[in-house]
Protein backbone atom coordinates (compact mmCIF):
# COMPACT_ATOMS: atom_id res chain seq x y z
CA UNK A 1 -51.13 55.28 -53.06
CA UNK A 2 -49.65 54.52 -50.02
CA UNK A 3 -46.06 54.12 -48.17
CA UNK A 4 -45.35 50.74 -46.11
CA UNK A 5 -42.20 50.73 -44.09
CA UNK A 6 -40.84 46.93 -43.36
CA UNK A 7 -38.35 46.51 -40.33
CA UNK A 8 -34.94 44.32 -40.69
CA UNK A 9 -35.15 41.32 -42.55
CA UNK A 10 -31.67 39.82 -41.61
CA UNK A 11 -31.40 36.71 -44.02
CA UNK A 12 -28.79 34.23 -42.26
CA UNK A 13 -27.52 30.52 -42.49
CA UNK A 14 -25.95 30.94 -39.18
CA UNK A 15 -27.94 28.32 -37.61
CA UNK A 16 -30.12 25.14 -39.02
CA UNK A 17 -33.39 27.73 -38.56
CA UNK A 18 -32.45 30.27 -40.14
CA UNK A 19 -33.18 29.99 -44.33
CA UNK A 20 -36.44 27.96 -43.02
CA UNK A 21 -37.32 30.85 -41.19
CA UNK A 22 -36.23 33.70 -44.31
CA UNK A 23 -38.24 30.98 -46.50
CA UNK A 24 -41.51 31.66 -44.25
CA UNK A 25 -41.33 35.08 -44.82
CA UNK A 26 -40.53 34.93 -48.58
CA UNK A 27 -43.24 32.75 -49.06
CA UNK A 28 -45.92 34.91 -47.08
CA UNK A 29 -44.55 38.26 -48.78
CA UNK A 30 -45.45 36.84 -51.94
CA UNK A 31 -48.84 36.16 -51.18
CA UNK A 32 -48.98 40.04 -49.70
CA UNK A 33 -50.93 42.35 -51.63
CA UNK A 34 -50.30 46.44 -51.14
CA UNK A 35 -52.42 48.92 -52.37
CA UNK A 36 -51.55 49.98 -55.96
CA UNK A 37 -48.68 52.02 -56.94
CA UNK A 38 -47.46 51.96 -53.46
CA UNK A 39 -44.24 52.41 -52.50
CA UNK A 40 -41.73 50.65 -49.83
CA UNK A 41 -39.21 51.41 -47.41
CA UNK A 42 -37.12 49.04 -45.81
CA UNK A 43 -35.45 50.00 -42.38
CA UNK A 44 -31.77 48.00 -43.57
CA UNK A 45 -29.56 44.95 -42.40
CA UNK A 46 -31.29 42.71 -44.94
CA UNK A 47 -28.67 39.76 -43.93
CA UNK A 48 -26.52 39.29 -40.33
CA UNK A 49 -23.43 39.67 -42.61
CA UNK A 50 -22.05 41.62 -45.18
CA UNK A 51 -20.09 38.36 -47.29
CA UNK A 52 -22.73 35.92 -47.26
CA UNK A 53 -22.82 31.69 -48.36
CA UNK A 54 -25.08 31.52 -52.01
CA UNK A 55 -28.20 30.25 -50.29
CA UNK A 56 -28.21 33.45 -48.09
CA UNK A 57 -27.89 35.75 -51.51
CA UNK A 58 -30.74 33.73 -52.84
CA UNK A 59 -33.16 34.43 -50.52
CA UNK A 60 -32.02 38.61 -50.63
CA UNK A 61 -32.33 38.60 -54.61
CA UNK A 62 -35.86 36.97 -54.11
CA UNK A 63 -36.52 39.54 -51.35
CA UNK A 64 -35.60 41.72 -54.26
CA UNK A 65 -37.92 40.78 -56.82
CA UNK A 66 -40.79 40.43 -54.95
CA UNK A 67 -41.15 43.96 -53.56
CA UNK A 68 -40.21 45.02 -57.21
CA UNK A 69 -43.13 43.57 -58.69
CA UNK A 70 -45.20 44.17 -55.86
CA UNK A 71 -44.39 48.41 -55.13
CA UNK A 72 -44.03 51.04 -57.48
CA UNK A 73 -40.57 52.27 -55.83
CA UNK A 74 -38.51 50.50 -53.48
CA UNK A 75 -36.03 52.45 -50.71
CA UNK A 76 -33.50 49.85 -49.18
CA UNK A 77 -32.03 51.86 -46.48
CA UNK A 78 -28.14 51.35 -45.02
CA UNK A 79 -28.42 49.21 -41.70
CA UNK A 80 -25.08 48.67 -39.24
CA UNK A 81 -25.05 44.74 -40.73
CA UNK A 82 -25.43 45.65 -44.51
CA UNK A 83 -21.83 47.66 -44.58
CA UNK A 84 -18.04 46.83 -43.80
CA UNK A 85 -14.66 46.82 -45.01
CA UNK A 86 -13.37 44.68 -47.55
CA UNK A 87 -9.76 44.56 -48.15
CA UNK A 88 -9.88 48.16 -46.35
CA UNK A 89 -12.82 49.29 -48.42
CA UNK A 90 -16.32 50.13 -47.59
CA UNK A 91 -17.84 47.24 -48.77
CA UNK A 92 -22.41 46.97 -49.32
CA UNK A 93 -23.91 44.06 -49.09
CA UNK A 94 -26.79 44.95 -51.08
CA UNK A 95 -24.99 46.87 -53.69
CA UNK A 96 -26.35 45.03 -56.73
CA UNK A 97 -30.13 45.71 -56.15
CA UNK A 98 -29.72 49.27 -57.27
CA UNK A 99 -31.45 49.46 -60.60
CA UNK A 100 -34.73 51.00 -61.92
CA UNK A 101 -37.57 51.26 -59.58
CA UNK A 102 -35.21 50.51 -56.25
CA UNK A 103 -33.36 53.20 -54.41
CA UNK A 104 -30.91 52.56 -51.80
CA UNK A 105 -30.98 55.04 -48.65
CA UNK A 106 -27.63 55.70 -47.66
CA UNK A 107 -26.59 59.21 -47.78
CA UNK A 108 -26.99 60.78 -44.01
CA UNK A 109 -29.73 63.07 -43.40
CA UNK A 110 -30.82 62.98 -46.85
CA UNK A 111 -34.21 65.13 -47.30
CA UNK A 112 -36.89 63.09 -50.05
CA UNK A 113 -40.54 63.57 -50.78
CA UNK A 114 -41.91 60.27 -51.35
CA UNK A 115 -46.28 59.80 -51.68
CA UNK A 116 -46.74 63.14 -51.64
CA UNK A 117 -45.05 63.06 -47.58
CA UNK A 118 -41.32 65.27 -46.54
CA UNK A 119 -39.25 62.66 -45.87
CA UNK A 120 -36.17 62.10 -43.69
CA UNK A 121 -33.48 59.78 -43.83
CA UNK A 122 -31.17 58.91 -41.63
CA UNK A 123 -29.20 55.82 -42.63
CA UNK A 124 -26.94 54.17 -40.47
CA UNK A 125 -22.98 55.10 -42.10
CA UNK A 126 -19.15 54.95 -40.85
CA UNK A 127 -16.35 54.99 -42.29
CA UNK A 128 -16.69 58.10 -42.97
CA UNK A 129 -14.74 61.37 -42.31
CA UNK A 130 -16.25 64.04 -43.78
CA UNK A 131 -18.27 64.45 -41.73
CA UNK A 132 -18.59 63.62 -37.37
CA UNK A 133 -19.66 59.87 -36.40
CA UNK A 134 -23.21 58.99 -36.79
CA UNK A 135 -24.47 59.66 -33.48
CA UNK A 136 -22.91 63.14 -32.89
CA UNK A 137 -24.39 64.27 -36.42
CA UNK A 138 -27.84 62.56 -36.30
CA UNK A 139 -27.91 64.51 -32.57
CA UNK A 140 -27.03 67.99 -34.03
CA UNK A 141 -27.68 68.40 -37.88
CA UNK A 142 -27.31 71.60 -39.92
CA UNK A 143 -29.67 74.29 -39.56
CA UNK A 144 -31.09 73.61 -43.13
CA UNK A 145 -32.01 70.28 -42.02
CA UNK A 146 -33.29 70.25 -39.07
CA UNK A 147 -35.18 73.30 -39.61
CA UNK A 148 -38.02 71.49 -41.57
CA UNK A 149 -41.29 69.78 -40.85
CA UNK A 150 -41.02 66.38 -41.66
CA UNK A 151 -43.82 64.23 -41.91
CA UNK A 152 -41.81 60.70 -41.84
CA UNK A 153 -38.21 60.20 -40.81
CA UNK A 154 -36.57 56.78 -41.18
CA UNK A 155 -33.21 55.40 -39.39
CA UNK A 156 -31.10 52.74 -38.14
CA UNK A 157 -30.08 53.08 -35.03
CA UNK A 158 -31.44 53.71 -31.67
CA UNK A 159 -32.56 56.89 -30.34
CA UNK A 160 -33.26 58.16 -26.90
CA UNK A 161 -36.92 57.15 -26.98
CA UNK A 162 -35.94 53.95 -25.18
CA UNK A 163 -33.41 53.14 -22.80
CA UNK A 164 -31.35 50.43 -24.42
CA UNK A 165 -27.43 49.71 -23.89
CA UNK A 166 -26.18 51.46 -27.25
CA UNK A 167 -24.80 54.51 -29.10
CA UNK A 168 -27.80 56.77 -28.38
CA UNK A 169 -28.83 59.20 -31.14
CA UNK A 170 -30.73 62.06 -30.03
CA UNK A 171 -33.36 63.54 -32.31
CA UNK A 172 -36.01 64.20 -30.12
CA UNK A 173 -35.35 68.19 -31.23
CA UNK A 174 -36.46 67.69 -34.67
CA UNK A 175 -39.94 68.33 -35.45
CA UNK A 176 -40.81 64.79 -37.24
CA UNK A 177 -44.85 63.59 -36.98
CA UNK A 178 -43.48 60.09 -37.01
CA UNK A 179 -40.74 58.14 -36.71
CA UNK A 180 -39.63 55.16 -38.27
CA UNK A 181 -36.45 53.17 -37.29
CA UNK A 182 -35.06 49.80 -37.84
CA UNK A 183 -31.94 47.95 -35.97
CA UNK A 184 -34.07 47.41 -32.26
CA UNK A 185 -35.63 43.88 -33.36
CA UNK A 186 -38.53 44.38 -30.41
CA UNK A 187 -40.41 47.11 -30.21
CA UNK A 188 -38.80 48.46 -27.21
CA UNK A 189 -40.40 52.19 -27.90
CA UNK A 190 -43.02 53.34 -30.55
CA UNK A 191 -40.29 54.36 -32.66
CA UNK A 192 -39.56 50.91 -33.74
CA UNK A 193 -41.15 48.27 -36.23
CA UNK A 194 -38.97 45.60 -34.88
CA UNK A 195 -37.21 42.77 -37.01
CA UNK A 196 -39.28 40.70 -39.03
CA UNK A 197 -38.96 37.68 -37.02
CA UNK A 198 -36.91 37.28 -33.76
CA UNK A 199 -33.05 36.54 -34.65
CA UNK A 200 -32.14 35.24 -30.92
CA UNK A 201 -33.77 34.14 -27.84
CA UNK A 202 -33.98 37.21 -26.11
CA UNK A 203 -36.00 38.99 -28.85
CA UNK A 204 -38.79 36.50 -28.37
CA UNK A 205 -41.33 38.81 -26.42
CA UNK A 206 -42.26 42.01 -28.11
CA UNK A 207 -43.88 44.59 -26.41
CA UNK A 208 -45.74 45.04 -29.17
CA UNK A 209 -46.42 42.70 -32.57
CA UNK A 210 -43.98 42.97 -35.28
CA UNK A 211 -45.79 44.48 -38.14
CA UNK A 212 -45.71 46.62 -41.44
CA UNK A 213 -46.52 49.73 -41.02
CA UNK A 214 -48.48 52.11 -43.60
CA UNK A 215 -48.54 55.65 -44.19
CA UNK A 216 -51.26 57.86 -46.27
CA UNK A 217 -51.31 61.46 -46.69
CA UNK A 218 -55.01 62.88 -47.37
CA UNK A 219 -56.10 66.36 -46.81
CA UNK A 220 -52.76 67.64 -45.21
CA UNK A 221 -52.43 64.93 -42.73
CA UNK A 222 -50.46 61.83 -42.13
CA UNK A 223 -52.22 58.87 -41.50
CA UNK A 224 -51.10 55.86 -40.04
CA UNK A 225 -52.28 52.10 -39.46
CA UNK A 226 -50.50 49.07 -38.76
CA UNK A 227 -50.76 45.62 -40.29
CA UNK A 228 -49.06 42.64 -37.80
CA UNK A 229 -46.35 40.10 -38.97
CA UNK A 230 -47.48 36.17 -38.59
CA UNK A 231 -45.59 34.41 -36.46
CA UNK A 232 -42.64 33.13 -38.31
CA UNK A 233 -40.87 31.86 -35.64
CA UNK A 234 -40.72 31.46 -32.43
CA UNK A 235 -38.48 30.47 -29.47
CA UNK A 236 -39.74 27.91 -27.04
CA UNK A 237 -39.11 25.29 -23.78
CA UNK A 238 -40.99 21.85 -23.41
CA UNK A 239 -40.23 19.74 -20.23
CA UNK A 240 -38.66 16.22 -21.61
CA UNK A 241 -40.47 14.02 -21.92
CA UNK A 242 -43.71 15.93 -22.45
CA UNK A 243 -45.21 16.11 -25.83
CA UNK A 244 -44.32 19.29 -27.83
CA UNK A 245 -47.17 21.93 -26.54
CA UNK A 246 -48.89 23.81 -29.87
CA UNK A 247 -47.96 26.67 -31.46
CA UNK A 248 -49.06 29.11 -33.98
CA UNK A 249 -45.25 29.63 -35.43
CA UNK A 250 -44.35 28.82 -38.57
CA UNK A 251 -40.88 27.81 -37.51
CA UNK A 252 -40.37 26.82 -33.57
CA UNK A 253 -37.11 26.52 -31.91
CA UNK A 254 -36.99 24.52 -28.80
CA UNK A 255 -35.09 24.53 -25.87
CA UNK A 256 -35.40 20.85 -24.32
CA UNK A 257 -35.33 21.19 -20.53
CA UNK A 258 -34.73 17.74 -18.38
CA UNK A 259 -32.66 16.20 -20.95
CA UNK A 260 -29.49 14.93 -20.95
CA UNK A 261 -28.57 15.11 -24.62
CA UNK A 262 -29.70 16.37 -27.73
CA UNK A 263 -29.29 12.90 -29.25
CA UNK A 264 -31.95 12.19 -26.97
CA UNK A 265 -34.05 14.69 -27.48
CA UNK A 266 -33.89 13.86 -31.43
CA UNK A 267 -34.58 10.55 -30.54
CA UNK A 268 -37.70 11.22 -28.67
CA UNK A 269 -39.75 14.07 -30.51
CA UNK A 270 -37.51 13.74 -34.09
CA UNK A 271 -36.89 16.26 -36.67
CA UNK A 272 -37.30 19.93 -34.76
CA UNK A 273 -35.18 22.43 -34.49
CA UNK A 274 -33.20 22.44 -30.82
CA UNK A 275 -31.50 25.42 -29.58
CA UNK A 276 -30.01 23.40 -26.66
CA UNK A 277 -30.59 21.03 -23.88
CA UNK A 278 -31.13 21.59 -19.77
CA UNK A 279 -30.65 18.76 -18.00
CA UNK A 280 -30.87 20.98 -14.46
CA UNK A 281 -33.95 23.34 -14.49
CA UNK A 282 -36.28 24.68 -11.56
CA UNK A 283 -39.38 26.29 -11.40
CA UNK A 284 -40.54 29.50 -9.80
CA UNK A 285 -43.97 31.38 -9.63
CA UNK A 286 -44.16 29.05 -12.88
CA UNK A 287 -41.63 30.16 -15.03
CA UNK A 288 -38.86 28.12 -15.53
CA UNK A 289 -35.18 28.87 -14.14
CA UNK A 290 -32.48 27.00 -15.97
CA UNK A 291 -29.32 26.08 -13.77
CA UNK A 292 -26.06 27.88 -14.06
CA UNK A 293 -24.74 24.48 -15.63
CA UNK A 294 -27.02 24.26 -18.35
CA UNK A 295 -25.45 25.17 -21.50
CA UNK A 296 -22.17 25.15 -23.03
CA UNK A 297 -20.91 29.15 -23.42
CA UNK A 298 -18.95 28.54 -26.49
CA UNK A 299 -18.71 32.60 -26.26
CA UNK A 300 -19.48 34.35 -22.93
CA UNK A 301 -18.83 37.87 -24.06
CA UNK A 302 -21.81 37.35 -26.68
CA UNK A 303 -23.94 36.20 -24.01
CA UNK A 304 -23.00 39.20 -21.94
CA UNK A 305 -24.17 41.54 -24.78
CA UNK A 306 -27.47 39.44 -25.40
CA UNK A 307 -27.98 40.04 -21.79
CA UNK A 308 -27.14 43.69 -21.43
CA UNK A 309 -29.40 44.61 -24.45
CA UNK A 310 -32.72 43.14 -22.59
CA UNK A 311 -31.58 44.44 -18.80
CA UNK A 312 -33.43 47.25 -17.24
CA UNK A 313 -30.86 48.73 -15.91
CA UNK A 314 -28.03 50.28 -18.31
CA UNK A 315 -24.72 49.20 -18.04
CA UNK A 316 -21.85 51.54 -17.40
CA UNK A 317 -19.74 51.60 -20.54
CA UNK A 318 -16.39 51.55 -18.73
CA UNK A 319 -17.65 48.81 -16.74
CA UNK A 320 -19.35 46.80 -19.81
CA UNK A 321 -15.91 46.81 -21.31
CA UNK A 322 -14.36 45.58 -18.07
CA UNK A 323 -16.27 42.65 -17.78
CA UNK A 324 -15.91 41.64 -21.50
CA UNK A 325 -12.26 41.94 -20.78
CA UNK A 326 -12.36 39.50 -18.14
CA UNK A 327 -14.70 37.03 -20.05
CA UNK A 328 -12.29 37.04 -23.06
CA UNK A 329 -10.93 33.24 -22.94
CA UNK A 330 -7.38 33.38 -21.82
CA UNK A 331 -5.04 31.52 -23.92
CA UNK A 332 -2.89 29.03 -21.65
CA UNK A 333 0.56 29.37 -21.29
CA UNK A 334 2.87 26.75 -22.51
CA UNK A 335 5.72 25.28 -20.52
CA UNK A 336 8.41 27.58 -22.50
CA UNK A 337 5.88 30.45 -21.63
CA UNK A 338 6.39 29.57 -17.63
CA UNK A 339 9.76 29.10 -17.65
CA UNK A 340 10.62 32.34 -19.13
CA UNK A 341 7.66 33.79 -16.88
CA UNK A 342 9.86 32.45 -13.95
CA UNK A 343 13.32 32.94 -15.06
């Protein structure tokens, strides 16, 4: 008997690659085989949204019923995506999976023994009031808590183990023999699992490999070994109009670089998935530079926060919200809008 931990799986439609890319991992899970009555825990935001089109449910009910048959117990735990308000009420995503044989993680700093391992869980929450906001609590817990030995601890969120622009939760003073936490999707400390395949550009380059991890308990001690992720998908350039180069993804998204169009670029190398076009590129110490006029920003502010979360340096928070203020679109004023602006 064994415990496997899984990082996010964040089923989406949001873009043309994304069920191809929750089908790829559907259809390798069910060809996974864990050791007998095993058990799994799952580190949350099993979609990107909490209301979600049919094909997106599909693919989370078959998530479902695969690790049913395949584990003896199933943990979904709370992630930041998998919970929001619904005509003002806390509304879960994932609310129907709870039946025999799956348990869903949500109460904070809940204390479980699970494979013969003390087990703590620390779900991502809000809207809540009884007690303070996640990252104050997780960072100072009751005596009775955090006065145990714990031989696994599970979350969603990110701690202090890596510096990342975010709510950091510290619980570095616990006395945990590992940790286990979903919502970074690289594996920016060894804290994290990462997502099971990279949702955006910018999560393309793991430190490490995206992988299940497994946990045994024999003689008093806590073993642990890893077991890597293929490579569902993966986010790559090709010069236009050189031929695609190889790959060992499952699902590739390109960017086309020296291209004027993505009509185009579907013309020349046909059905593949394009994340944009770059007509203007240069190269330097042979990595490629797109111009400043590449893309389209159909939403600035987003690519503001794509590019804070991968930037070495943190970001001031009173200055992060500065510039998002000044990247919101302005809406232009109309002529009645001047006049009375200069009357």
């Amino acid at each position: 008997m064994a415990l496997y931990v899984l990082g996010d799986p964040h089923f989406s439609a949001l873009q043309p690659w994304r069920l191809p890319l929750g089908d790829a991992f559907l259809s390798w899970l069910g060809t996974f085989e864990p050791e007998a009555n095993s058990s799994l825990v799952v580190l949350g935001d099993y979609t990107d949204d909490a209301v979600n089109p049919g094909k997106v449910v599909k693919q989370l009910k078959q998530f479902v019923n695969i690790t049913k048959q395949k584990f003896a117990h199933v943990y979904f735990m709370v992630g930041n995506h998998d919970l929001k308000l619904y005509k003002n009420k806390p509304h879960l995503s994932f609310e129907f999976v709870e039946f025999e044989g799956i348990t869903i993680l949500r109460e904070p700093a809940q204390v479980l023994d699970i494979e013969g391992m003390h087990v703590l869980s620390l779900p991502h929450y809000n809207y809540r009031t009884d007690i303070p906001a996640m990252w104050e609590y997780y960072s100072n817990l009751p005596n009775d808590i955090k006065n145990q030995h714990y031989d696994l601890a599970f979350g969603h969120f990110t701690d202090t183990s890596a510096a990342l622009f975010d709510h950091m939760t510290n619980i570095s003073y616990l006395d945990i023999e590992h940790i286990c936490l979903g919502h970074q999707h690289i594996r920016s400390s060894a804290h994290y699992t990462g997502s099971v395949f990279p949702c955006k550009i910018s999560e393309n380059d793991s430190p490490k490999p995206r992988a299940i991890w497994v946990f045994e308990k024999k003689n008093g001690k806590v073993h642990k070994r890893e077991i890597p992720l293929p490579l569902f998908g993966e986010y790559r350039a090709v010069e236009y109009p050189k031929p695609l180069p190889a790959t060992k993804a499952q699902i590739v998204i390109w960017t086309i670089l020296g291209c004027e169009s993505e009509k185009i670029a579907r013309e020349y190398y046909g059905d593949i998935y394009i994340r944009g076009v770059a007509a203007n590129f240069v190269k330097k110490n042979n990595n490629l530079i797109v111009s400043d006029d590449t893309f389209v920003m159909n939403d600035p502010v987003e690519i503001f926060n794509e590019w804070i979360k991968t930037a070495k340096t943190p970001v001031a928070r009173p200055v992060a919200g500065l510039v998002r203020k000044l990247l919101k679109p302005q809406v232009p004023q109309t002529k009645s809008d001047k006049a009375a602006v200069t009357n």
